[in-house]
C-alpha atoms as a PDB file:
ATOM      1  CA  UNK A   1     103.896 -49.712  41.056  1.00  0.00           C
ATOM      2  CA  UNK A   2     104.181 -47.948  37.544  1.00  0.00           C
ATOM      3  CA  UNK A   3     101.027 -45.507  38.923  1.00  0.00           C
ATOM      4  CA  UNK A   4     102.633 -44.613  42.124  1.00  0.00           C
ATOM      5  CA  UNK A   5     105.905 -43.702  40.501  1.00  0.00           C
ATOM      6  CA  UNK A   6     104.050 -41.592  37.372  1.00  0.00           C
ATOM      7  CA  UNK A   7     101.708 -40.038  40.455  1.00  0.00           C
ATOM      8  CA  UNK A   8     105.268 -39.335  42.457  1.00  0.00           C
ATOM      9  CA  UNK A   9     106.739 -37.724  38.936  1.00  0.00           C
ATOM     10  CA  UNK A  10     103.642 -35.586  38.411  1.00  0.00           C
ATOM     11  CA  UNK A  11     103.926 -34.383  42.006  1.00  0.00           C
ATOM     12  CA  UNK A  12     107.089 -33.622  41.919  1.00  0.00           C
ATOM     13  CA  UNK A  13     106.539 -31.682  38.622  1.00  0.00           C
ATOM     14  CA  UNK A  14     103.550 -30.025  39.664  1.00  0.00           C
ATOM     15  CA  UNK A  15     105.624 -28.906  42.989  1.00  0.00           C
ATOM     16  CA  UNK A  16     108.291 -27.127  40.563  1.00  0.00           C
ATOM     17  CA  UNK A  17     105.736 -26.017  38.152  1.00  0.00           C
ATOM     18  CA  UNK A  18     104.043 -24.122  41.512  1.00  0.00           C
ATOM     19  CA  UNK A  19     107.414 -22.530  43.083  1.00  0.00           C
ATOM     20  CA  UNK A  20     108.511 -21.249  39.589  1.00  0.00           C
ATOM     21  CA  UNK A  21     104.595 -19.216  39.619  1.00  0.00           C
ATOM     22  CA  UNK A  22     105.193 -17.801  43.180  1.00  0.00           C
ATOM     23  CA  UNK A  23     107.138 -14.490  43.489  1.00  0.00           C
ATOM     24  CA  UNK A  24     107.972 -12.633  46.760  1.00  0.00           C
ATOM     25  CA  UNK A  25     107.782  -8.924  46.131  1.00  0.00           C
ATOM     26  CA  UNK A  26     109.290  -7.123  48.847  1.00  0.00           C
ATOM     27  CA  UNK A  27     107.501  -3.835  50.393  1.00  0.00           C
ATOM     28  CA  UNK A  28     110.403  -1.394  48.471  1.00  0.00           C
ATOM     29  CA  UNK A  29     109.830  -3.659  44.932  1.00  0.00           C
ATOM     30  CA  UNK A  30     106.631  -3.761  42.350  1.00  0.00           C
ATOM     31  CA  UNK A  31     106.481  -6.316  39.883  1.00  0.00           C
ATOM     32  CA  UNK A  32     105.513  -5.344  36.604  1.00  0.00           C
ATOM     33  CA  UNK A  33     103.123  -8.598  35.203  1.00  0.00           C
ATOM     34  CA  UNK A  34     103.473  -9.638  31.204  1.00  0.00           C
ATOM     35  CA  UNK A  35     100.509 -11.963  29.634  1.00  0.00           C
ATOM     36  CA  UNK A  36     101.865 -13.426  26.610  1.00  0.00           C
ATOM     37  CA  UNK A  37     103.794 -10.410  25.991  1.00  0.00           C
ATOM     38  CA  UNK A  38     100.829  -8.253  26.898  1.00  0.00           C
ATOM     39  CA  UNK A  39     101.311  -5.723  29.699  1.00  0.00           C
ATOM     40  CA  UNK A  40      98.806  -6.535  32.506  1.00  0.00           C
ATOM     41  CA  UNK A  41     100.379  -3.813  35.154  1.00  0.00           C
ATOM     42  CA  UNK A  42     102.133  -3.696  38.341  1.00  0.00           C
ATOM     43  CA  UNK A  43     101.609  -6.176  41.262  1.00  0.00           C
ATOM     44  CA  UNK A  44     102.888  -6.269  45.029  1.00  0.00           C
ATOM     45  CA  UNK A  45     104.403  -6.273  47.798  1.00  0.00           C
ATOM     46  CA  UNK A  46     103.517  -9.809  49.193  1.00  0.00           C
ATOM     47  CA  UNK A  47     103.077 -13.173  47.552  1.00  0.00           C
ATOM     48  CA  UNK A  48     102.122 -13.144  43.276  1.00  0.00           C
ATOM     49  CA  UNK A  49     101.488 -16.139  41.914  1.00  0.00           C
ATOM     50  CA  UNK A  50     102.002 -16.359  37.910  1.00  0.00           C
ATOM     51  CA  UNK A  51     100.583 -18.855  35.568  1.00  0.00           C
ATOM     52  CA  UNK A  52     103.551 -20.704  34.397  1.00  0.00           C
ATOM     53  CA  UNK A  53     105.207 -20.080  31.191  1.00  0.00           C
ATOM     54  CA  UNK A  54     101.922 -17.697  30.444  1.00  0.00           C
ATOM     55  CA  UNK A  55     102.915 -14.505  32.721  1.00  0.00           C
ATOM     56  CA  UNK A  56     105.964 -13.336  33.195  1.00  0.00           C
ATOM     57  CA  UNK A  57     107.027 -10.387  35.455  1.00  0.00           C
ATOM     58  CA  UNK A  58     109.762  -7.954  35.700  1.00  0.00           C
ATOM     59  CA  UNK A  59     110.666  -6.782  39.172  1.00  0.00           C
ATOM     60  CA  UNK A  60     111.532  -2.736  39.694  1.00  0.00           C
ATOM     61  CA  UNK A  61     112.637  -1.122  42.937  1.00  0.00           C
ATOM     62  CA  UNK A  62     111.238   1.683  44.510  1.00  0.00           C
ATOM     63  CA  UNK A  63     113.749   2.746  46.930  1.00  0.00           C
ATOM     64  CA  UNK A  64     116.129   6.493  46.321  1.00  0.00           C
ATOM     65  CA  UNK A  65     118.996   5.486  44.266  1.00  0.00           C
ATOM     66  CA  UNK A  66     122.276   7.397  44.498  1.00  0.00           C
ATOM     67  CA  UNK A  67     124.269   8.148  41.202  1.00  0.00           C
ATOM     68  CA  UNK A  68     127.509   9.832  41.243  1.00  0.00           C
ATOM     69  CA  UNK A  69     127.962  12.037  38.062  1.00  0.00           C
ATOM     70  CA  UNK A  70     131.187  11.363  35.756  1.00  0.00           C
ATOM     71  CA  UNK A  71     133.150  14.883  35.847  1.00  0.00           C
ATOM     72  CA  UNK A  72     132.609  16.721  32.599  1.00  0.00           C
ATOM     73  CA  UNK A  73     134.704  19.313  30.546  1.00  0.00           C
ATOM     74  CA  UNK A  74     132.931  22.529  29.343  1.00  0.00           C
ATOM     75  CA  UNK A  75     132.497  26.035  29.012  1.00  0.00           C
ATOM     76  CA  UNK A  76     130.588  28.630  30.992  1.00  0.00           C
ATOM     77  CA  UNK A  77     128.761  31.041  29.204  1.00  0.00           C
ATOM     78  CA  UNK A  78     131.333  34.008  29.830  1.00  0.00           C
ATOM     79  CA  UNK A  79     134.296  31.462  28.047  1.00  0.00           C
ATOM     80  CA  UNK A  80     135.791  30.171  31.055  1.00  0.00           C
ATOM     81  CA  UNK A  81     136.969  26.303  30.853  1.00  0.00           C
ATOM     82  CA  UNK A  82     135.423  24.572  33.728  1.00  0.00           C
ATOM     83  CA  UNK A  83     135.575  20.884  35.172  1.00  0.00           C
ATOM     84  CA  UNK A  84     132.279  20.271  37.208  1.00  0.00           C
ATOM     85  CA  UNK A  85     130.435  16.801  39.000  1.00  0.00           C
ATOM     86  CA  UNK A  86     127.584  15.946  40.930  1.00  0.00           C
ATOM     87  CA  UNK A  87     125.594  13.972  42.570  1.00  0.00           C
ATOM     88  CA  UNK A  88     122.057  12.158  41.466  1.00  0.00           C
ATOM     89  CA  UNK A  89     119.292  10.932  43.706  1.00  0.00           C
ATOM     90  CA  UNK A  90     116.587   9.906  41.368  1.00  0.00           C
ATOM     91  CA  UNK A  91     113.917   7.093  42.708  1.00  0.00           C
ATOM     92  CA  UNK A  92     110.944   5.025  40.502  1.00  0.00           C
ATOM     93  CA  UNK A  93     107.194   6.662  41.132  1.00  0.00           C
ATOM     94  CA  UNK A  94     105.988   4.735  38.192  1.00  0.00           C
ATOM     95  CA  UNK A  95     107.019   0.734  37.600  1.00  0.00           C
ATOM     96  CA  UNK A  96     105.206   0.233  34.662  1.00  0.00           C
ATOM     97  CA  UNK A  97     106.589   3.337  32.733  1.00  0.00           C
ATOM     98  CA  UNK A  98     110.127   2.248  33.851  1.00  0.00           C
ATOM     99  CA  UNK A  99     109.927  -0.692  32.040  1.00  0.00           C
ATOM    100  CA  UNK A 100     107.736  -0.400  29.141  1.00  0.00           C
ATOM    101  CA  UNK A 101     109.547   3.368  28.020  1.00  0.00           C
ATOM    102  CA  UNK A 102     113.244   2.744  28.367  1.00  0.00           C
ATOM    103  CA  UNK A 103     115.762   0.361  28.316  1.00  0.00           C
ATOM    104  CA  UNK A 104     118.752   0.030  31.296  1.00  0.00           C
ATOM    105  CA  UNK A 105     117.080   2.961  32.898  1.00  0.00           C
ATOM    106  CA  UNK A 106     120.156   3.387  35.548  1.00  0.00           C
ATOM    107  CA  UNK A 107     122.652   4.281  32.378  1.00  0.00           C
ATOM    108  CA  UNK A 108     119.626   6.159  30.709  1.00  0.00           C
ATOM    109  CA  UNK A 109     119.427   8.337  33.583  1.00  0.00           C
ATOM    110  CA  UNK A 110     123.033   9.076  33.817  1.00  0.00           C
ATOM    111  CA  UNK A 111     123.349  10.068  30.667  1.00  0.00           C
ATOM    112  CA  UNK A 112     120.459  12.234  30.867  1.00  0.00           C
ATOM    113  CA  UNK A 113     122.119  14.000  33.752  1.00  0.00           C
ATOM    114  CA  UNK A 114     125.180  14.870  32.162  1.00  0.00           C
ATOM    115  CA  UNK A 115     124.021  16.025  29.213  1.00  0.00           C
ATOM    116  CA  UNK A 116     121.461  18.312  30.754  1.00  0.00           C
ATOM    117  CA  UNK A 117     124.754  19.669  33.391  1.00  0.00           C
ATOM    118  CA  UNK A 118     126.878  20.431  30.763  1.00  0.00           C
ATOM    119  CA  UNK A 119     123.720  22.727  29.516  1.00  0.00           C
ATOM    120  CA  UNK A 120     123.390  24.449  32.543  1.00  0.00           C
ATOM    121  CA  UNK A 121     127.233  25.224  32.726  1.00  0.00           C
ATOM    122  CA  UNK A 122     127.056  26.600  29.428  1.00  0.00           C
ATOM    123  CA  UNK A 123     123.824  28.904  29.938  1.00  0.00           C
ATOM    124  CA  UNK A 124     125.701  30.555  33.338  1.00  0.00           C
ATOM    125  CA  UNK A 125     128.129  32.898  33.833  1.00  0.00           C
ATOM    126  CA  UNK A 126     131.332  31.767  36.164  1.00  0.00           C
ATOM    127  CA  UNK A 127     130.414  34.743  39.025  1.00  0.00           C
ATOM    128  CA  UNK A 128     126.711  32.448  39.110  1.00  0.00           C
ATOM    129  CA  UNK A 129     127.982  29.278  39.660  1.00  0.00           C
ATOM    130  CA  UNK A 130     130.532  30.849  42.267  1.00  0.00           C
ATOM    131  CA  UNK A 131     128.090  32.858  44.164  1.00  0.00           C
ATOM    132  CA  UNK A 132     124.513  30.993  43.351  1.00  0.00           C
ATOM    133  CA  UNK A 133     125.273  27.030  42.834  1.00  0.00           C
ATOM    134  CA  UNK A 134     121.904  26.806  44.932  1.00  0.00           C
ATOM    135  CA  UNK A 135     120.059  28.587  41.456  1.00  0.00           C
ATOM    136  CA  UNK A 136     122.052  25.903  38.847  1.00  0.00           C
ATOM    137  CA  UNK A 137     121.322  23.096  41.255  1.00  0.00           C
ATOM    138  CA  UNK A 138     117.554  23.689  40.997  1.00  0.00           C
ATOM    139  CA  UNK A 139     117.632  24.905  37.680  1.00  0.00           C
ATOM    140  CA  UNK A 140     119.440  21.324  36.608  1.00  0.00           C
ATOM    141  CA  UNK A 141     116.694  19.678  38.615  1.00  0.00           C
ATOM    142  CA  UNK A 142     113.874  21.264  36.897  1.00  0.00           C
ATOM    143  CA  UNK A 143     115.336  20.503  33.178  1.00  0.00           C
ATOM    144  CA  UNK A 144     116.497  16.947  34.170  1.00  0.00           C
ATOM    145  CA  UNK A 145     112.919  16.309  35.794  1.00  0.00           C
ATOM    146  CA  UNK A 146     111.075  17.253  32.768  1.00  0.00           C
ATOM    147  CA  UNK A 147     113.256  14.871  30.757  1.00  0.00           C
ATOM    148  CA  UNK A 148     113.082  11.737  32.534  1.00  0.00           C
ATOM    149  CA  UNK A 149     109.162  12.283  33.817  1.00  0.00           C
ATOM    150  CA  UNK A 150     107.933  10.089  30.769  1.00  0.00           C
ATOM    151  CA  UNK A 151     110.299   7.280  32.173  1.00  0.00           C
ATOM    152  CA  UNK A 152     108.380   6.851  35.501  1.00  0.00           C
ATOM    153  CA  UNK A 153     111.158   8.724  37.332  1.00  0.00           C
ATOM    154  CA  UNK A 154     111.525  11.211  39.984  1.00  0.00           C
ATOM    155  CA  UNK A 155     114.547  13.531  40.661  1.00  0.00           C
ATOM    156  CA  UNK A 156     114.594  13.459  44.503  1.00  0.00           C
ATOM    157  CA  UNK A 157     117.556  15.926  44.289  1.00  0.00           C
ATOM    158  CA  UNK A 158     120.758  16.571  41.949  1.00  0.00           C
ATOM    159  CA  UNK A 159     124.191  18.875  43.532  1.00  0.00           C
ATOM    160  CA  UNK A 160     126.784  20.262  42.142  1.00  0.00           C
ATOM    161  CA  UNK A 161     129.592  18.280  43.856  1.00  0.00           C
ATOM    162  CA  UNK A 162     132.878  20.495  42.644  1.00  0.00           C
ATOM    163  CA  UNK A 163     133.711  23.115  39.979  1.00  0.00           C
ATOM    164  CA  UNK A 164     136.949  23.324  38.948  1.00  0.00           C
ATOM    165  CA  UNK A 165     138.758  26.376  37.562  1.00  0.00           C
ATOM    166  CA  UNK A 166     142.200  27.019  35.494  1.00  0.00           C
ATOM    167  CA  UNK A 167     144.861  27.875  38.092  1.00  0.00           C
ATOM    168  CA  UNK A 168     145.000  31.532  36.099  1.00  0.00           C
ATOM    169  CA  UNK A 169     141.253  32.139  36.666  1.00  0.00           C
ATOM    170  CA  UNK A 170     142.007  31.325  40.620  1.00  0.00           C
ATOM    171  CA  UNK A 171     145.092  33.704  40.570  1.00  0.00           C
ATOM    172  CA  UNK A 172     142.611  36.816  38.934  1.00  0.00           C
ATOM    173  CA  UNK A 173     139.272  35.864  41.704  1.00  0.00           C
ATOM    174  CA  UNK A 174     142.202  36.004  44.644  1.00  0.00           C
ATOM    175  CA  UNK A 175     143.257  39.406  43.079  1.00  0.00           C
ATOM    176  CA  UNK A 176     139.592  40.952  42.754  1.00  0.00           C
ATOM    177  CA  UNK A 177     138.888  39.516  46.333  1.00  0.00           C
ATOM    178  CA  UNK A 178     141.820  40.945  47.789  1.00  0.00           C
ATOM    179  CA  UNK A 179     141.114  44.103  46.184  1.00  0.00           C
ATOM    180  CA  UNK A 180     137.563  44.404  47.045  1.00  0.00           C
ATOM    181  CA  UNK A 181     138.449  43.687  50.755  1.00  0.00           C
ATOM    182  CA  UNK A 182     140.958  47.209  50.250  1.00  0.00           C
ATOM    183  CA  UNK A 183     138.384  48.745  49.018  1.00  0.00           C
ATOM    184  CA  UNK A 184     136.153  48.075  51.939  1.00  0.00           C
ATOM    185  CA  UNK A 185     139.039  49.040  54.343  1.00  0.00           C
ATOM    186  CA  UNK A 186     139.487  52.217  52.737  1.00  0.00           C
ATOM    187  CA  UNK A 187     135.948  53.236  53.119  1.00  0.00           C
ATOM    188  CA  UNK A 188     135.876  52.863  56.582  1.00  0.00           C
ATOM    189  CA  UNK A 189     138.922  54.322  57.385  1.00  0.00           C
ATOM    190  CA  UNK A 190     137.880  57.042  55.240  1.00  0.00           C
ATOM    191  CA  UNK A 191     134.571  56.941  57.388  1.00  0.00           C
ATOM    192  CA  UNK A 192     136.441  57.356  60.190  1.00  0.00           C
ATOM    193  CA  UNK A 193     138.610  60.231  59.520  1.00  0.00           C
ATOM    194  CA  UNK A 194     135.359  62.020  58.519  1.00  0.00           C
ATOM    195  CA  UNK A 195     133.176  61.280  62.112  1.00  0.00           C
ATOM    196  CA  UNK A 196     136.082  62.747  63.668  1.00  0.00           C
ATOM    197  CA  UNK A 197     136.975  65.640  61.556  1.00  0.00           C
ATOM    198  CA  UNK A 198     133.132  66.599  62.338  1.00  0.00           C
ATOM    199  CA  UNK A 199     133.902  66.222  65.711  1.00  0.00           C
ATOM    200  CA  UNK A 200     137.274  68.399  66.034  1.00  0.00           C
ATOM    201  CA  UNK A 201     135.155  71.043  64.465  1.00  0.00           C
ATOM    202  CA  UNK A 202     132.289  70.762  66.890  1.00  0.00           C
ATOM    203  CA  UNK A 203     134.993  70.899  69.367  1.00  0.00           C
ATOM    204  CA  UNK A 204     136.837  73.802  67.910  1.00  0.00           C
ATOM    205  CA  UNK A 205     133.838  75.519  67.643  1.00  0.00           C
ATOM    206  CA  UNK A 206     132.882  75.180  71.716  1.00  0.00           C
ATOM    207  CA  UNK A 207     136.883  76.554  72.532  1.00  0.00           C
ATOM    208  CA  UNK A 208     135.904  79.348  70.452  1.00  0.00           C
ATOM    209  CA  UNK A 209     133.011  80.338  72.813  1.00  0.00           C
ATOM    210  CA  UNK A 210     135.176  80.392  75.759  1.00  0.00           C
ATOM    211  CA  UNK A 211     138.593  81.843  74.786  1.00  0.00           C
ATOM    212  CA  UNK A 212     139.953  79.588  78.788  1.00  0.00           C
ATOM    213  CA  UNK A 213     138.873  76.256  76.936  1.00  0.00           C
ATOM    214  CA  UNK A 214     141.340  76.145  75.151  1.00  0.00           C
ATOM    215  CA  UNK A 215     144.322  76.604  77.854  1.00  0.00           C
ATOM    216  CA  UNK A 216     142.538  74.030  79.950  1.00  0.00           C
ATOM    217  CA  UNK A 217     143.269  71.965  77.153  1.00  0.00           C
ATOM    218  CA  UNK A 218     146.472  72.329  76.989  1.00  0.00           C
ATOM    219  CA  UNK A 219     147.641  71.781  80.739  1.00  0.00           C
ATOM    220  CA  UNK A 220     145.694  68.579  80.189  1.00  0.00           C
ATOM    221  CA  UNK A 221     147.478  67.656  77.222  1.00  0.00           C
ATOM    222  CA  UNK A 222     150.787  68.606  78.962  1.00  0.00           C
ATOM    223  CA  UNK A 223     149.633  66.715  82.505  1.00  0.00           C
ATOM    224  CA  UNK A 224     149.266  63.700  79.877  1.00  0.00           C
ATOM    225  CA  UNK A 225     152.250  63.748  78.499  1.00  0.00           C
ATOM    226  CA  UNK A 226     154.230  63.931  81.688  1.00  0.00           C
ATOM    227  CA  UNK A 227     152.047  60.907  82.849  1.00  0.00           C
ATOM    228  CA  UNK A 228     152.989  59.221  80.102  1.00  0.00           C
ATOM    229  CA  UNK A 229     157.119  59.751  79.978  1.00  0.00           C
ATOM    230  CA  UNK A 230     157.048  59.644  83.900  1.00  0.00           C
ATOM    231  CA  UNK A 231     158.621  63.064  84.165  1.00  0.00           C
ATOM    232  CA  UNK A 232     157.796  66.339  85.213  1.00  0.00           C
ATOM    233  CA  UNK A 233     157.409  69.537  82.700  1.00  0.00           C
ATOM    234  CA  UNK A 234     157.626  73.413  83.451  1.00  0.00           C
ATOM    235  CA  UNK A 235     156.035  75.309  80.765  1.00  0.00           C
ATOM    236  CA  UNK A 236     155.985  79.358  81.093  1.00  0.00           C
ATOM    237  CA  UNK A 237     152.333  80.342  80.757  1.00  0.00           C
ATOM    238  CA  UNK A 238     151.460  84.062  80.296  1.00  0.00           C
ATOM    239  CA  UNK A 239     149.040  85.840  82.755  1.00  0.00           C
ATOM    240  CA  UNK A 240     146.058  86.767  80.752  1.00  0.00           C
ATOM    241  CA  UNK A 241     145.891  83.194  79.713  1.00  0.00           C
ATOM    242  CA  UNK A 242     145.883  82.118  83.391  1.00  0.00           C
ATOM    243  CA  UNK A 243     142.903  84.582  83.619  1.00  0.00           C
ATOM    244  CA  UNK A 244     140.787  83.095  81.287  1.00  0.00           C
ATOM    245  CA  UNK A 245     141.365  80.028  82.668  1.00  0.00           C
ATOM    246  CA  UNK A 246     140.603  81.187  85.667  1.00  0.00           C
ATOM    247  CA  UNK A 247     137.371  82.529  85.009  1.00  0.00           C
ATOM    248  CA  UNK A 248     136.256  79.852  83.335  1.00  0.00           C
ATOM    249  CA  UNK A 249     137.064  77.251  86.223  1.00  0.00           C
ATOM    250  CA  UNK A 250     135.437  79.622  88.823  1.00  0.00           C
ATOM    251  CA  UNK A 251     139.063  80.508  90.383  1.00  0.00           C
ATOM    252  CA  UNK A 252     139.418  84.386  89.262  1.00  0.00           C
ATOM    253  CA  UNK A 253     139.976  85.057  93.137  1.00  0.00           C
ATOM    254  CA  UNK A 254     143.670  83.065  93.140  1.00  0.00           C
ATOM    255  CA  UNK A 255     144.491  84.719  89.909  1.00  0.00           C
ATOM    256  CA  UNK A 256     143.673  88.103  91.586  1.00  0.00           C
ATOM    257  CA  UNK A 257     146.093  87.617  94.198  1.00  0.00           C
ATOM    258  CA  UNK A 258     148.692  86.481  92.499  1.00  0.00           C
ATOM    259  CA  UNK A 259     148.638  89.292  89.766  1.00  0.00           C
ATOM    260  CA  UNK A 260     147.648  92.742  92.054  1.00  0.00           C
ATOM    261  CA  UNK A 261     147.386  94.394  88.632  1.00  0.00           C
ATOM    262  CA  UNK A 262     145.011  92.971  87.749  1.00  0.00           C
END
């Protein structure tokens, strides 16, 4: 009876001993492996077993993780007070440098990122960040990826979220907008004027050639406004204008008859 009950004990110890050595490492997860302290590298996904209380491992996801930036307070390079965010998508390429090279790599990250936005803030002009964010966003990605490349990391993508400006700075870019759209409208209406000044003096210059033009012109001009005021209008004309209108329209025979003068 004492043997079955110390076989039963050692059973039941060996049982725990062999679920504490098994480790399910999911396909997103690597676990990094210890030996006595020593670093043996990165195992998984599937079922590890460890040798109990010799290995020890240290699991590290793989999967895009999203980090929104604290909003910081600082100056662009032209003096202007700005407060700017953003967002952080950084993901693990390499478990074993992630653990081994820094400690609580999520706040190590973050603080990376912040210090390296307030940089780029500070090396641009206001008019940049306004016009070009897309140039500080990659720029930031290329300085924050350098830094954090020795931890194992990857910057999938980092984005300026807002940029805030003093309510007096807002007040002057309204002002130089709404100017520059004045501007714009004075051009063209200045465009304008100038196509059709060219035109009058094409046309000017074809009712000099023929002198009737001109009175043909008018009785349009006066048929048009009559049109317009729903009335009717007598104007005098003189003779030799009728004429000339007359020859030019191809009508010099009614003329003749109604001037036997002429």
């Amino acid at each position: 009876m004492p043997i079955l009950l110390t076989a039963l004990v050692l059973a039941v110890l060996l049982l725990f001993v062999l679920l504490a050595s098994i480790r399910v490492v999911r396909e997103y997860e690597r676990l990094v492996v210890f030996r006595l302290g020593r670093l043996t590298g990165a195992r998984g996904p599937g079922l590890i077993l460890l040798v109990p209380y010799i290995e020890r491992g240290v699991k590290v996801g793989l999967r895009t993780v999203t980090s929104n930036l604290a909003t910081q307070e600082t100056v662009t390079r032209d003096g202007v007070a700005v407060r700017v965010n953003a967002v952080l998508w950084h993901r693990v390429h390499d478990p074993v440098q992630a653990v081994v090279s820094v400690e609580q790599l999520e706040g190590a990250v973050i603080l990376a990122a912040e210090t390296t936005l307030r940089d780029i803030i500070g090396q641009n002009d206001l008019d940049g960040l306004l016009k070009a964010r897309d140039k500080a966003n990659d720029r930031l990605r290329e300085n924050l990826s350098e830094t954090v490349a020795k931890w194992g990391l990857e910057i999938v993508g980092v984005e300026i979220k807002d940029l805030d400006i003093p309510e007096a700075m807002q007040r002057a870019i309204a002002k130089e907008a709404e100017a520059i759209r004045e501007q714009r409208a004075r051009i063209i209406k200045a465009e304008g004027e100038y196509k059709a000044a060219e035109m009058l003096s094409a046309a000017a210059k074809t009712i000099a050639g023929q002198p009737g033009a001109l009175e043909l012109r008018r009785l349009q001009t006066l048929s048009e406004i009559g049109a317009e005021h729903n009335s009717t209008i007598v104007v005098a004309m003189p003779l030799d204008s009728m004429k000339e209108v007359a020859a030019t329209t191809g009508i010099a025979r009614a003329v003749a008859e109604a001037d036997p003068k002429g």
